[in-house]
Structures are given as structure tokens and as C-alpha cells.
C-alpha atoms as a PDB file:
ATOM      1  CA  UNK A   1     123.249  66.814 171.330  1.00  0.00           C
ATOM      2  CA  UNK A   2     127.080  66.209 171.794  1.00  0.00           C
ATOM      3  CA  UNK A   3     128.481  65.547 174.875  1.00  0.00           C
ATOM      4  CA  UNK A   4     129.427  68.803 176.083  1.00  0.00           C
ATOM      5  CA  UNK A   5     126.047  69.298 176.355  1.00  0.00           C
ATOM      6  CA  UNK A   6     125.528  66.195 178.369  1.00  0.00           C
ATOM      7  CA  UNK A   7     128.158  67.212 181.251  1.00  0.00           C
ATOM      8  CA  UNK A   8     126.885  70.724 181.215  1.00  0.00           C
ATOM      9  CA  UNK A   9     123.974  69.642 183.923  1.00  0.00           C
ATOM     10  CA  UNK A  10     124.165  71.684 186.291  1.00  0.00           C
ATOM     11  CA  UNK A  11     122.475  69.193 188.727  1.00  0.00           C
ATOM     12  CA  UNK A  12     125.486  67.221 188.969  1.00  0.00           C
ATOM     13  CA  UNK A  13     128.758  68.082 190.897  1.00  0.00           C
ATOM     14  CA  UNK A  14     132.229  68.866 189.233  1.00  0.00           C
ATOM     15  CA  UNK A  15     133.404  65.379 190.344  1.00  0.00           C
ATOM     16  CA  UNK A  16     130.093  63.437 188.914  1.00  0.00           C
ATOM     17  CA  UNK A  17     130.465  65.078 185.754  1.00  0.00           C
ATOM     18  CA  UNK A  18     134.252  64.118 185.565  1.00  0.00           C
ATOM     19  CA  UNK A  19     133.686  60.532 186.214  1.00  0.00           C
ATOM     20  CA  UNK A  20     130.431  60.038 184.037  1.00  0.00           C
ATOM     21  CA  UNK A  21     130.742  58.402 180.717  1.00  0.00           C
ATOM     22  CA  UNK A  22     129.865  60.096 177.796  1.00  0.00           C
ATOM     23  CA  UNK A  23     126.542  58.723 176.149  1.00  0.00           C
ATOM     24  CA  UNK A  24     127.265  57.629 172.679  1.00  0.00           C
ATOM     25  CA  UNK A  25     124.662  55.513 170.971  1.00  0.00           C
ATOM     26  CA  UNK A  26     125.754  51.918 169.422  1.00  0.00           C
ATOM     27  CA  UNK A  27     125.249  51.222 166.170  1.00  0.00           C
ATOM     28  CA  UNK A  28     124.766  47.619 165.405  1.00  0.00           C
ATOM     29  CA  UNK A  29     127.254  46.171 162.623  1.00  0.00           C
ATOM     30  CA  UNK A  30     126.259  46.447 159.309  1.00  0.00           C
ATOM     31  CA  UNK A  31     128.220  43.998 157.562  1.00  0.00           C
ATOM     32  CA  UNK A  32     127.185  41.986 155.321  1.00  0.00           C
ATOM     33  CA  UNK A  33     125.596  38.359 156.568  1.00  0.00           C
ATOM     34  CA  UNK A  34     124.968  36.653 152.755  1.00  0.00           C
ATOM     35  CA  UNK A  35     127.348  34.379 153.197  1.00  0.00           C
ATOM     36  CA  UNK A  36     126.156  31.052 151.456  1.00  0.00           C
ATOM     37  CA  UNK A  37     125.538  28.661 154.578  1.00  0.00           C
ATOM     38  CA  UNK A  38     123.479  28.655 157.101  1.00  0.00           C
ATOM     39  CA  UNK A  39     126.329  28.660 160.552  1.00  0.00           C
ATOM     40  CA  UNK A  40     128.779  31.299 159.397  1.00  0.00           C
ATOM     41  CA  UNK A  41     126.286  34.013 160.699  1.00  0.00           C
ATOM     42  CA  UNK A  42     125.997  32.268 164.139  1.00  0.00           C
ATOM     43  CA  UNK A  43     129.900  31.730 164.200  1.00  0.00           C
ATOM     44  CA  UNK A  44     130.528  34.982 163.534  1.00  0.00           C
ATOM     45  CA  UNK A  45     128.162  36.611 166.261  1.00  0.00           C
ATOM     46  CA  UNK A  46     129.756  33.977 168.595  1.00  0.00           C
ATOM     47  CA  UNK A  47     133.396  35.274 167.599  1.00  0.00           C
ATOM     48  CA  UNK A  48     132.368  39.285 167.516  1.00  0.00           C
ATOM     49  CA  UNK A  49     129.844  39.453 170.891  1.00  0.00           C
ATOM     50  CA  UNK A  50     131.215  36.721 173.189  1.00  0.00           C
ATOM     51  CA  UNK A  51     134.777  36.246 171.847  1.00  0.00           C
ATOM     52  CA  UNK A  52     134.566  33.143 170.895  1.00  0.00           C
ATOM     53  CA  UNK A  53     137.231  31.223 168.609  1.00  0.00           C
ATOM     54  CA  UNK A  54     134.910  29.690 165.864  1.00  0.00           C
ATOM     55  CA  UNK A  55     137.695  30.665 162.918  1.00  0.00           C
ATOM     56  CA  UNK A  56     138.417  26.272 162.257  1.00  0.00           C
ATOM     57  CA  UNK A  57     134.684  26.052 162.250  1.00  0.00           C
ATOM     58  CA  UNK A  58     133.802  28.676 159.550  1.00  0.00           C
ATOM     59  CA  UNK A  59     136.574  27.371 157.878  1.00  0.00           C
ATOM     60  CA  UNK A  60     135.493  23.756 157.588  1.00  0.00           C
ATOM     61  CA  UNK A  61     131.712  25.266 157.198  1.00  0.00           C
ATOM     62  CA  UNK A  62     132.791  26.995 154.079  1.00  0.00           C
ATOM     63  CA  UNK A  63     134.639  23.620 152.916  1.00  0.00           C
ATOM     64  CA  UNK A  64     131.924  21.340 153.339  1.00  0.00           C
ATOM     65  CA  UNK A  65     129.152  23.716 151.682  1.00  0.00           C
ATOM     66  CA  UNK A  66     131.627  24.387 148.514  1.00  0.00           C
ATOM     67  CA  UNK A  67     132.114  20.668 148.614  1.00  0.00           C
ATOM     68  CA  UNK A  68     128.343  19.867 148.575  1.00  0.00           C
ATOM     69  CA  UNK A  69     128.001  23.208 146.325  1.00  0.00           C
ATOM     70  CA  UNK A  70     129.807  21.477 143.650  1.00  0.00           C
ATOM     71  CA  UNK A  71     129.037  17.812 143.863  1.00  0.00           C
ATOM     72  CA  UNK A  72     125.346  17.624 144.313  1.00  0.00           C
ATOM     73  CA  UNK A  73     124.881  19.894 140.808  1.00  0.00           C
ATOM     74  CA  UNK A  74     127.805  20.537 138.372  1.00  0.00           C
ATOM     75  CA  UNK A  75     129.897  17.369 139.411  1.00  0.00           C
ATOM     76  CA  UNK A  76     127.077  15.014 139.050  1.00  0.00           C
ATOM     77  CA  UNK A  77     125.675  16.253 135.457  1.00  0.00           C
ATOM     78  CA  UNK A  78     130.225  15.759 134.825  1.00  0.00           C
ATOM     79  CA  UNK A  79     130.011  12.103 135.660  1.00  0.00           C
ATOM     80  CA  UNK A  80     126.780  11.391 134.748  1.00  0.00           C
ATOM     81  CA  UNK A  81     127.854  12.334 130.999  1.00  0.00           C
ATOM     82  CA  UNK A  82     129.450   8.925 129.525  1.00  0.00           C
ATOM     83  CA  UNK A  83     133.630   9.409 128.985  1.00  0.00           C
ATOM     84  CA  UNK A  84     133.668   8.070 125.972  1.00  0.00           C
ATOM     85  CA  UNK A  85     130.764  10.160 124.165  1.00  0.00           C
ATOM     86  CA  UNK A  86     131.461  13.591 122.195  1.00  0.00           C
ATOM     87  CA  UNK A  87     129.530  15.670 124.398  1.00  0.00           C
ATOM     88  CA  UNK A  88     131.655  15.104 127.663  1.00  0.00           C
ATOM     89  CA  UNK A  89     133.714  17.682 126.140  1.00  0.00           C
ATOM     90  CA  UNK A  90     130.785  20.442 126.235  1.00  0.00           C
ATOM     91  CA  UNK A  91     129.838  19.059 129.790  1.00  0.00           C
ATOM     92  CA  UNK A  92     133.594  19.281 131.075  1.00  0.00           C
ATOM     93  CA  UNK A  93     133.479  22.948 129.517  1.00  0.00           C
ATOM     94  CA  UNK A  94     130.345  23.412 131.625  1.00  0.00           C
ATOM     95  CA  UNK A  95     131.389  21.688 134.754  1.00  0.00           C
ATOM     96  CA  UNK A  96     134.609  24.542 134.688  1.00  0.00           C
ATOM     97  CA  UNK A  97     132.418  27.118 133.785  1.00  0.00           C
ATOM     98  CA  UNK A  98     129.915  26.530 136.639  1.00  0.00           C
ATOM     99  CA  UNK A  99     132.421  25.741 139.104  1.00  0.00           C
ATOM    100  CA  UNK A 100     134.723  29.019 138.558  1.00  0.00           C
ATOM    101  CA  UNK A 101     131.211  30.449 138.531  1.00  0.00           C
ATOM    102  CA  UNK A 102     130.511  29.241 142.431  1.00  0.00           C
ATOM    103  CA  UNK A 103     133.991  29.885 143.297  1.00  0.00           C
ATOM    104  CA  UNK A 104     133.844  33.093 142.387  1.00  0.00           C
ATOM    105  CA  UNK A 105     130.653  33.755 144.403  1.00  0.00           C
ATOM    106  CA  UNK A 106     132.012  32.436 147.402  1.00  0.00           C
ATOM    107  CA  UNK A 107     135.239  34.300 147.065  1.00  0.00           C
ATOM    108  CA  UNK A 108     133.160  37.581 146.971  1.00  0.00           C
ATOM    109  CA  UNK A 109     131.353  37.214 149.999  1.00  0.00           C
ATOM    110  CA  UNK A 110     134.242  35.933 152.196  1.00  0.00           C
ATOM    111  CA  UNK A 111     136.007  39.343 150.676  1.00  0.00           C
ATOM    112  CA  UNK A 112     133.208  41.285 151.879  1.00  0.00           C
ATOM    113  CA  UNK A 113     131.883  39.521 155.169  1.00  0.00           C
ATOM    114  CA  UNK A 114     135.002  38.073 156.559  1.00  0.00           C
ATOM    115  CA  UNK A 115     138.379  40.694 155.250  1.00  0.00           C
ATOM    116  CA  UNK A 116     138.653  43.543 157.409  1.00  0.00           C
ATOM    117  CA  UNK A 117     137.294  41.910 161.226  1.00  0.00           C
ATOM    118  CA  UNK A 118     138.964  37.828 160.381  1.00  0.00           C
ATOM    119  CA  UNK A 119     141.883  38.410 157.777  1.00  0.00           C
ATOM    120  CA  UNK A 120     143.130  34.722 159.037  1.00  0.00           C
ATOM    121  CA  UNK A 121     139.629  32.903 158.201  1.00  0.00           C
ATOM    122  CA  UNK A 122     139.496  34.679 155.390  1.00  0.00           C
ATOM    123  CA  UNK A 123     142.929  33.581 154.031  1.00  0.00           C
ATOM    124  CA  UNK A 124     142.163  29.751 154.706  1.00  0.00           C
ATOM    125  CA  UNK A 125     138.851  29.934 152.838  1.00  0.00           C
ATOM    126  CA  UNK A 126     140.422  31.728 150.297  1.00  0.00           C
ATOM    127  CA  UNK A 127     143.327  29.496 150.093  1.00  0.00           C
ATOM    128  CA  UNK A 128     140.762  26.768 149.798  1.00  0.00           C
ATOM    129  CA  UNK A 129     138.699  28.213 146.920  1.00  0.00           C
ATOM    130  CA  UNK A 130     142.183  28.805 145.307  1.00  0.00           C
ATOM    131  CA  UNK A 131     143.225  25.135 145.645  1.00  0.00           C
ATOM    132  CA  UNK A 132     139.578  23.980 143.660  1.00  0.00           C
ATOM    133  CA  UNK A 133     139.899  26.815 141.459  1.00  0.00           C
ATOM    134  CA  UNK A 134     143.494  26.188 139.878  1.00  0.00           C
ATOM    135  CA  UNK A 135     143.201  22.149 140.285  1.00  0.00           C
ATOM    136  CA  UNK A 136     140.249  22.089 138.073  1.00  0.00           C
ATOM    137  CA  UNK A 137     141.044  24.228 135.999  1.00  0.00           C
ATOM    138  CA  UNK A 138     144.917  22.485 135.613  1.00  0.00           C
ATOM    139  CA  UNK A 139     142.933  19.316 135.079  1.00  0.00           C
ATOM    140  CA  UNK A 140     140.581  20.743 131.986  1.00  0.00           C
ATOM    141  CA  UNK A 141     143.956  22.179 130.587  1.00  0.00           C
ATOM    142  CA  UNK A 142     145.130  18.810 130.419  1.00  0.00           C
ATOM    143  CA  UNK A 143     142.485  17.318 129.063  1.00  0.00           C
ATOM    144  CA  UNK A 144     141.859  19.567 126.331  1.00  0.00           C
ATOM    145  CA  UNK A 145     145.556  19.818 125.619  1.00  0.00           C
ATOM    146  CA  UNK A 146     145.436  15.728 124.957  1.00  0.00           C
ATOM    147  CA  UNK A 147     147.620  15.192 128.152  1.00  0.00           C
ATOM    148  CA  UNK A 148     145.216  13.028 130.040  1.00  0.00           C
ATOM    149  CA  UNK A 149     142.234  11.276 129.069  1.00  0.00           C
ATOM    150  CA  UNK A 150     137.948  11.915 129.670  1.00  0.00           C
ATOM    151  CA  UNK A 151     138.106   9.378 132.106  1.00  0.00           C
ATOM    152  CA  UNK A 152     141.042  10.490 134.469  1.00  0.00           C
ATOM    153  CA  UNK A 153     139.803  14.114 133.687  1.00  0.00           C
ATOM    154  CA  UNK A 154     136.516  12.716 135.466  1.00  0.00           C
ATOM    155  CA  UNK A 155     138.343  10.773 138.268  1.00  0.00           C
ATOM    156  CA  UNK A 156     140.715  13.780 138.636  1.00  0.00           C
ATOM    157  CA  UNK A 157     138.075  16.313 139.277  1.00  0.00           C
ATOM    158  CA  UNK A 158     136.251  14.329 141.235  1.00  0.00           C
ATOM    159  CA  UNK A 159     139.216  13.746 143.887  1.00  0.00           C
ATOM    160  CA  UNK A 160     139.957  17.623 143.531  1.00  0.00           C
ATOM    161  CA  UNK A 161     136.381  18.620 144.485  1.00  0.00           C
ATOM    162  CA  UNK A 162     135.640  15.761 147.210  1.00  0.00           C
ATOM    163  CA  UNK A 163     139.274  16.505 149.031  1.00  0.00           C
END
């Protein structure tokens, strides 16, 4: 039924049909709501149906989840692993590995939840997964390259991470 049909009533005067809304059914959104924590799916309903400004509080959401993300698993088995022995090399390469694995995962679904309704949220998160991303990475360059040592590789990643 379109909505010529739906004015066409011949029940209602000239002037009623004039001045009556069209019915058009809503469709709920169908984005997608994966995103890894728990609040950004409750943030964004606040920001979408009651125009709210939650866009700091996704923000530092998505911070503190990559933050605990990466230091309760990969970060811990990293400084767990003695400096000096020769497997902190293997558990550096698997600390980068894992972590460009997470970031990765989170830079996905803020791409495909946040990008076309919040392009500013998404850019901060994004900017933020960046900043991890290319510090870590920097930091195992180093270290494998001989410019720093296992320790300060450990110390260094751990700053990046917990900033």
C-alpha cells in the first residue's frame, strides 16, 4: 500500500487529507552492536534516541577495555617471561603478534559500528588504536634491531600499553 492509497479515503475531507501524515513504517537500526565492551551499546542508544553527548565516554570505554584487553593476557605472559632468557625473544614476537591481533579487531568494529553515524568518536578511538599499534610495534623494531635492550623493550611496552 503506498501512500496515495492512504489519502485516497474518501471518508476524509480535502483539508484532512492535506494535513495528514503519510504512514511510513520505522525500521529499527540495524547496525552492528559487537562492539567489544559492555557500555558502548548503551552509549550509543543514549546518543542516537535521546541525543545525548556520550562521544568522551565511548571514547575512554574503548581505552580502558583495550587497556585491560592487553594487560590482563598478552602483556602479562611479556613480563612474566624473564629479560634475560632466550625465549623473551619468541614471547616479545608473540606479545606483537597478539596485540596487532586485538588492535586489529577493535579497529574493525569501530569501522563498522561507529563510521558513518559518529565519524568524530570514531577518529579518537582510532587515533588511539593507532598510537598502541605503531608504539609497540616501534619498540619491537628496536629491540630486534639491537637498539634497546629486553628489559627497556619490557618497560617500554608496558608504559605504551598502560598510558
Amino acid at each position: 500500500m503506498n501512500t496515495n492509497d492512504l489519502n485516497s479515503r474518501s471518508s476524509l475531507t480535502r483539508r484532512q487529507r492535506r494535513s495528514q501524515a503519510p504512514r511510513v513504517e520505522c525500521l529499527e537500526s540495524r547496525e552492528l552492536l559487537t562492539y567489544p565492551i559492555a557500555g558502548v551499546n548503551f552509549l550509543i542508544f543514549q546518543a542516537v534516541v535521546h541525543h545525548q553527548n556520550t562521544a568522551f565516554q565511548v571514547i575512554n570505554g574503548v581505552h580502558n577495555s583495550l587497556r585491560s584487553d592487553l594487560t590482563s593476557g598478552p602483556l602479562t605472559t611479556l613480563l612474566a617471561t624473564p629479560t634475560t632468557s632466550p625465549t623473551f625473544v619468541t614471547a616479545a614476537a608473540n606479545f606483537v603478534i597478539t596485540e596487532t591481533a586485538v588492535v586489529n579487531n577493535y579497529e574493525a568494529n569501530a569501522e563498522a559500528q561507529l563510521l558513518p553515524r559518529f565519524p568524530f568518536v570514531y577518529g579518537q578511538i582510532n587515533n588511539n588504536l593507532g598510537r598502541v599499534y605503531f608504539g609497540v610495534n616501534a619498540q619491537y623494531l628496536a629491540f630486534v634491531n639491537g637498539g634497546e635492550t629486553a628489559a627497556q623493550f619490557a618497560t617500554n611496552v608496558a608504559a605504551i600499553v598502560s598510558a
